[in-house]
Protein backbone atom coordinates (compact mmCIF):
# COMPACT_ATOMS: atom_id res chain seq x y z
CA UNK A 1 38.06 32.34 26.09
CA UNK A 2 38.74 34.29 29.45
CA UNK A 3 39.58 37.15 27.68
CA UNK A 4 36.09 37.21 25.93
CA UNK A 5 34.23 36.93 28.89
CA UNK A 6 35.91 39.94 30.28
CA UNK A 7 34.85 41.38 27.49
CA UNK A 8 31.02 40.13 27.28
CA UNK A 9 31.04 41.34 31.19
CA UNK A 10 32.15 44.97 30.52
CA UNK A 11 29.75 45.52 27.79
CA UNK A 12 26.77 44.22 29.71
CA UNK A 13 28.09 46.66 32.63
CA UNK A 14 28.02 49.50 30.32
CA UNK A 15 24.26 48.81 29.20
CA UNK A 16 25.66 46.80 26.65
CA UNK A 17 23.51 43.35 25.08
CA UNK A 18 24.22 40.52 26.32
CA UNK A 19 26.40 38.66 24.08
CA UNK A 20 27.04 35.37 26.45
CA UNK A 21 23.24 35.23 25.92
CA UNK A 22 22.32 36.72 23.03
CA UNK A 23 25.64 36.35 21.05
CA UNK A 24 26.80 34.69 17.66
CA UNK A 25 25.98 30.75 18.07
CA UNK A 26 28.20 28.55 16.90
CA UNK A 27 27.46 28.11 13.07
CA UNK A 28 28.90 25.02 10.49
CA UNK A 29 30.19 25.79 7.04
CA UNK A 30 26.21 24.99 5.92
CA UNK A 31 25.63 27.53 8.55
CA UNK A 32 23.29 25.70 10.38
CA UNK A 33 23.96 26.15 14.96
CA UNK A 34 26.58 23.50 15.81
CA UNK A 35 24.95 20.50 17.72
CA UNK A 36 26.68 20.01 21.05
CA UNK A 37 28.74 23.08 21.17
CA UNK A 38 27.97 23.85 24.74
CA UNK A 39 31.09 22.00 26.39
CA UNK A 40 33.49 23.11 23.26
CA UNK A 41 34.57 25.87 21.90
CA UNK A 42 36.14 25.81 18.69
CA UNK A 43 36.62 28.68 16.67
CA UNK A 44 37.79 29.31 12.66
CA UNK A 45 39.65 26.61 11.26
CA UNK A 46 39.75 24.81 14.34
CA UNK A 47 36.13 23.82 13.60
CA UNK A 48 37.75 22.07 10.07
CA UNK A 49 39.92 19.87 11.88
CA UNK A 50 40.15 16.12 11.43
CA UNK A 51 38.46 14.92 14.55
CA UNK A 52 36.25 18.25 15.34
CA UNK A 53 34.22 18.06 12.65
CA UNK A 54 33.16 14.66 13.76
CA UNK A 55 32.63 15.66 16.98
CA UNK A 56 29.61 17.88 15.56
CA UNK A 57 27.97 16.44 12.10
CA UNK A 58 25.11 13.73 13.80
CA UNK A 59 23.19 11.32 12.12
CA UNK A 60 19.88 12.85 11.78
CA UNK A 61 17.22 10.60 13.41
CA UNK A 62 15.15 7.66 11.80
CA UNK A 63 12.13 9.42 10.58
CA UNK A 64 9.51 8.20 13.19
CA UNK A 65 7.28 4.78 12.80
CA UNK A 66 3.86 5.88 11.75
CA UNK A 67 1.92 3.78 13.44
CA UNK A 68 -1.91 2.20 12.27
CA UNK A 69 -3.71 5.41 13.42
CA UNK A 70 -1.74 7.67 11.60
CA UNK A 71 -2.15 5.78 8.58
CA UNK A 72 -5.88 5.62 8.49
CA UNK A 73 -5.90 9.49 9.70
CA UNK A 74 -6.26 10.13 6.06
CA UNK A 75 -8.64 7.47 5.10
CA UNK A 76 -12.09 8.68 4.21
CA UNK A 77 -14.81 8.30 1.69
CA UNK A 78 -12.30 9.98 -1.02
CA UNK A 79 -10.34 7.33 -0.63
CA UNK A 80 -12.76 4.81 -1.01
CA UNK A 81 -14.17 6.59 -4.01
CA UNK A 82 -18.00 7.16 -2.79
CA UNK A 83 -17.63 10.71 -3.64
CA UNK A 84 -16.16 10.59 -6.93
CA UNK A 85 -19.67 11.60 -8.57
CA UNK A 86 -19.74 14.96 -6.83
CA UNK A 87 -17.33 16.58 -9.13
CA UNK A 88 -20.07 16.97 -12.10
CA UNK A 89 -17.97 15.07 -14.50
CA UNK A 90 -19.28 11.35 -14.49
CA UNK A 91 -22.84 12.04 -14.68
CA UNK A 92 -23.28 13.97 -17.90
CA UNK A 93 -21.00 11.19 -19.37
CA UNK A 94 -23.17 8.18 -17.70
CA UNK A 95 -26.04 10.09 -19.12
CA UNK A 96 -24.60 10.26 -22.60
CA UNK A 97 -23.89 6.36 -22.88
CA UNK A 98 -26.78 5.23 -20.90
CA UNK A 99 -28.84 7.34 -24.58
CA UNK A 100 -26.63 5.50 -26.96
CA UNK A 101 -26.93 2.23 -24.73
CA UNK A 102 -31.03 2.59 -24.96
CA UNK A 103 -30.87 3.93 -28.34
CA UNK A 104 -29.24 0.91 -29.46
CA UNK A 105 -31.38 -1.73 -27.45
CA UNK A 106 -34.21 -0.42 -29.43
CA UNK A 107 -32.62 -0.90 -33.13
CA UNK A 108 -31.58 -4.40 -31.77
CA UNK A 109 -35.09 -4.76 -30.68
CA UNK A 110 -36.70 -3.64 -33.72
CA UNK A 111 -34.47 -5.47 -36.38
CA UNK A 112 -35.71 -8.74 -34.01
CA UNK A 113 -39.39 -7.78 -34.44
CA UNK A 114 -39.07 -6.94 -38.39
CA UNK A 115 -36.89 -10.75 -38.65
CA UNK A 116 -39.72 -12.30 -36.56
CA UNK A 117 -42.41 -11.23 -38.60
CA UNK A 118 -40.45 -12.29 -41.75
CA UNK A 119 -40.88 -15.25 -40.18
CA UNK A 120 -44.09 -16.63 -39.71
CA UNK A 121 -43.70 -17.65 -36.42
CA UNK A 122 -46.09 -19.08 -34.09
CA UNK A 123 -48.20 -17.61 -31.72
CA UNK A 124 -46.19 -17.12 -27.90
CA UNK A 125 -48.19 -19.62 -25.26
CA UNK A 126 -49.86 -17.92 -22.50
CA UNK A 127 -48.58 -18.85 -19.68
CA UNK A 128 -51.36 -17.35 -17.48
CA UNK A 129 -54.41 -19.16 -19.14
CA UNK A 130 -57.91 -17.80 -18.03
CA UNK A 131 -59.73 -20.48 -15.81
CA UNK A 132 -63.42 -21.05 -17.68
CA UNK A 133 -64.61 -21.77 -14.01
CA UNK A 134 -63.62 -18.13 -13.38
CA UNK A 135 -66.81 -16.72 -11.46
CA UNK A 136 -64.51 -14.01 -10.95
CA UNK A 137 -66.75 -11.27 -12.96
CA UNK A 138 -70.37 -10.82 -12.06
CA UNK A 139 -72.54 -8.74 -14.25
CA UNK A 140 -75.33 -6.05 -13.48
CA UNK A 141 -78.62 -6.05 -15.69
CA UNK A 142 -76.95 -3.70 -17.99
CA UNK A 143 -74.25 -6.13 -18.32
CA UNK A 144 -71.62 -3.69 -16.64
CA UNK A 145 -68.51 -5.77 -14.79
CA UNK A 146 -69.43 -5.12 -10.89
CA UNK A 147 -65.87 -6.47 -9.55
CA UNK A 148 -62.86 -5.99 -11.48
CA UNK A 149 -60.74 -8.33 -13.09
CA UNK A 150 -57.63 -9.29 -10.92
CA UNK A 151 -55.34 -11.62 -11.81
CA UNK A 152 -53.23 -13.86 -9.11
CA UNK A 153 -50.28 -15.45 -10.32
CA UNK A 154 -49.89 -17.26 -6.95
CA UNK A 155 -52.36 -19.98 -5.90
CA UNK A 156 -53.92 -18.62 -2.04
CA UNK A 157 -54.84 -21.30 -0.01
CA UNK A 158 -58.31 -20.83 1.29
CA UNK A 159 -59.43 -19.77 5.35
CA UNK A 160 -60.32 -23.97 5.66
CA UNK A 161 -56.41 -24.66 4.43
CA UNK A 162 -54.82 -22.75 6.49
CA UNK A 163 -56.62 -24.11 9.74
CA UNK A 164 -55.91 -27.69 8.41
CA UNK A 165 -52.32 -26.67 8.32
CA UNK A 166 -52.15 -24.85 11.75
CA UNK A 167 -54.38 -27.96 13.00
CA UNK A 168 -51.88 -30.65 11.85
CA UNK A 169 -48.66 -28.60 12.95
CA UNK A 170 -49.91 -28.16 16.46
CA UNK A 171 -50.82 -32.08 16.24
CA UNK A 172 -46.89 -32.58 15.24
CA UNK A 173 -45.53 -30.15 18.09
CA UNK A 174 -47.61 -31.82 20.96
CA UNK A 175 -46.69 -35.31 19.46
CA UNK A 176 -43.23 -34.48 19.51
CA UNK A 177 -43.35 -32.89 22.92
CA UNK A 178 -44.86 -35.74 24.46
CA UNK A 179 -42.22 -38.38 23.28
CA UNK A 180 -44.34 -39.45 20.22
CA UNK A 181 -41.69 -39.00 17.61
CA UNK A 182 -41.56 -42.41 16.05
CA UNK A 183 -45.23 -41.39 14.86
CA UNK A 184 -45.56 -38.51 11.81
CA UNK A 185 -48.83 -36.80 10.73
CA UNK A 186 -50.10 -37.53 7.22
CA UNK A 187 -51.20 -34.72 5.58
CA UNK A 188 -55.25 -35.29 4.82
């Protein structure tokens, strides 16, 4: 070992490189650098003796934890799926069985109609009968409709039924405020 640092010194005199810089590493059989080969020197077959070669192969290291943010890094709307439709490919397939979906909705609905007219049967009830107190259509001389017909499917409560109500809920809330509760309000 002295004798190749002499050596190393009078080249780098000369203008030489550096070789105790610069120089070979030490290298493995894989010829990866030796780990550790700073405080020993073993060259040749020394390196393939029994306890040497111990002395430099190392468990590599656990591969490191990934922790909760590293894991949803990755997580986006891919992963959920939302963007699956932006490829081009479902759409023209949707559109295809949404036609034979309709297509076939319509025979079904047909073939009912023809059976139900084989049938005979009654008349469907109206469930929205016309009111014959309707004064809902008033008629110029010419006998021309002057308002048009609208039909509500929900009773509205008049202007006078919804002051009752406000009128007997205000009654309630001062009754109740006032210690009153034993008495209720009757609906007139």
């Amino acid at each position: 070992m002295r004798e190749k640092r002499h050596w190393e010194v009078q080249i780098k005199s000369l203008g030489g490189p550096d070789h105790a810089r610069v120089g070979p590493k030490m290298l493995d059989q894989d010829g990866k650098e030796v780990p550790g080969n700073r405080g020993y020197k073993y060259f040749g077959a020394a390196k393939d003796l029994p306890g040497v070669r111990e002395l430099f192969e190392q468990e590599p290291p656990p591969p490191p934890r990934r922790t909760r943010a590293d894991l949803m890094r990755d997580v986006d709307a891919d992963y959920y799926g939302y963007r699956d439709d932006d490829d081009g490919l479902l759409m023209p397939l949707e559109q295809e069985a949404e036609k034979e979906a309709i297509a076939r909705a319509v025979d079904e609905w047909k073939r009912n109609k023809e059976q139900d007219k084989d049938q005979d049967l009654p008349e469907e009830e109206d469930i929205y009968p016309e009111d014959p107190d309707d004064k809902r259509i008033e008629e110029d001389e010419d006998g021309e409709a002057i308002r048009p017909i609208v039909t509500s499917h929900v009773a509205v409560p008049s202007q006078k039924d919804i002051e009752e109500a406000l009128l007997r809920r205000k009654k309630q809330e001062l009754l109740e405020k006032y210690g009153c509760m034993d008495v209720k309000m009757e609906p007139s």
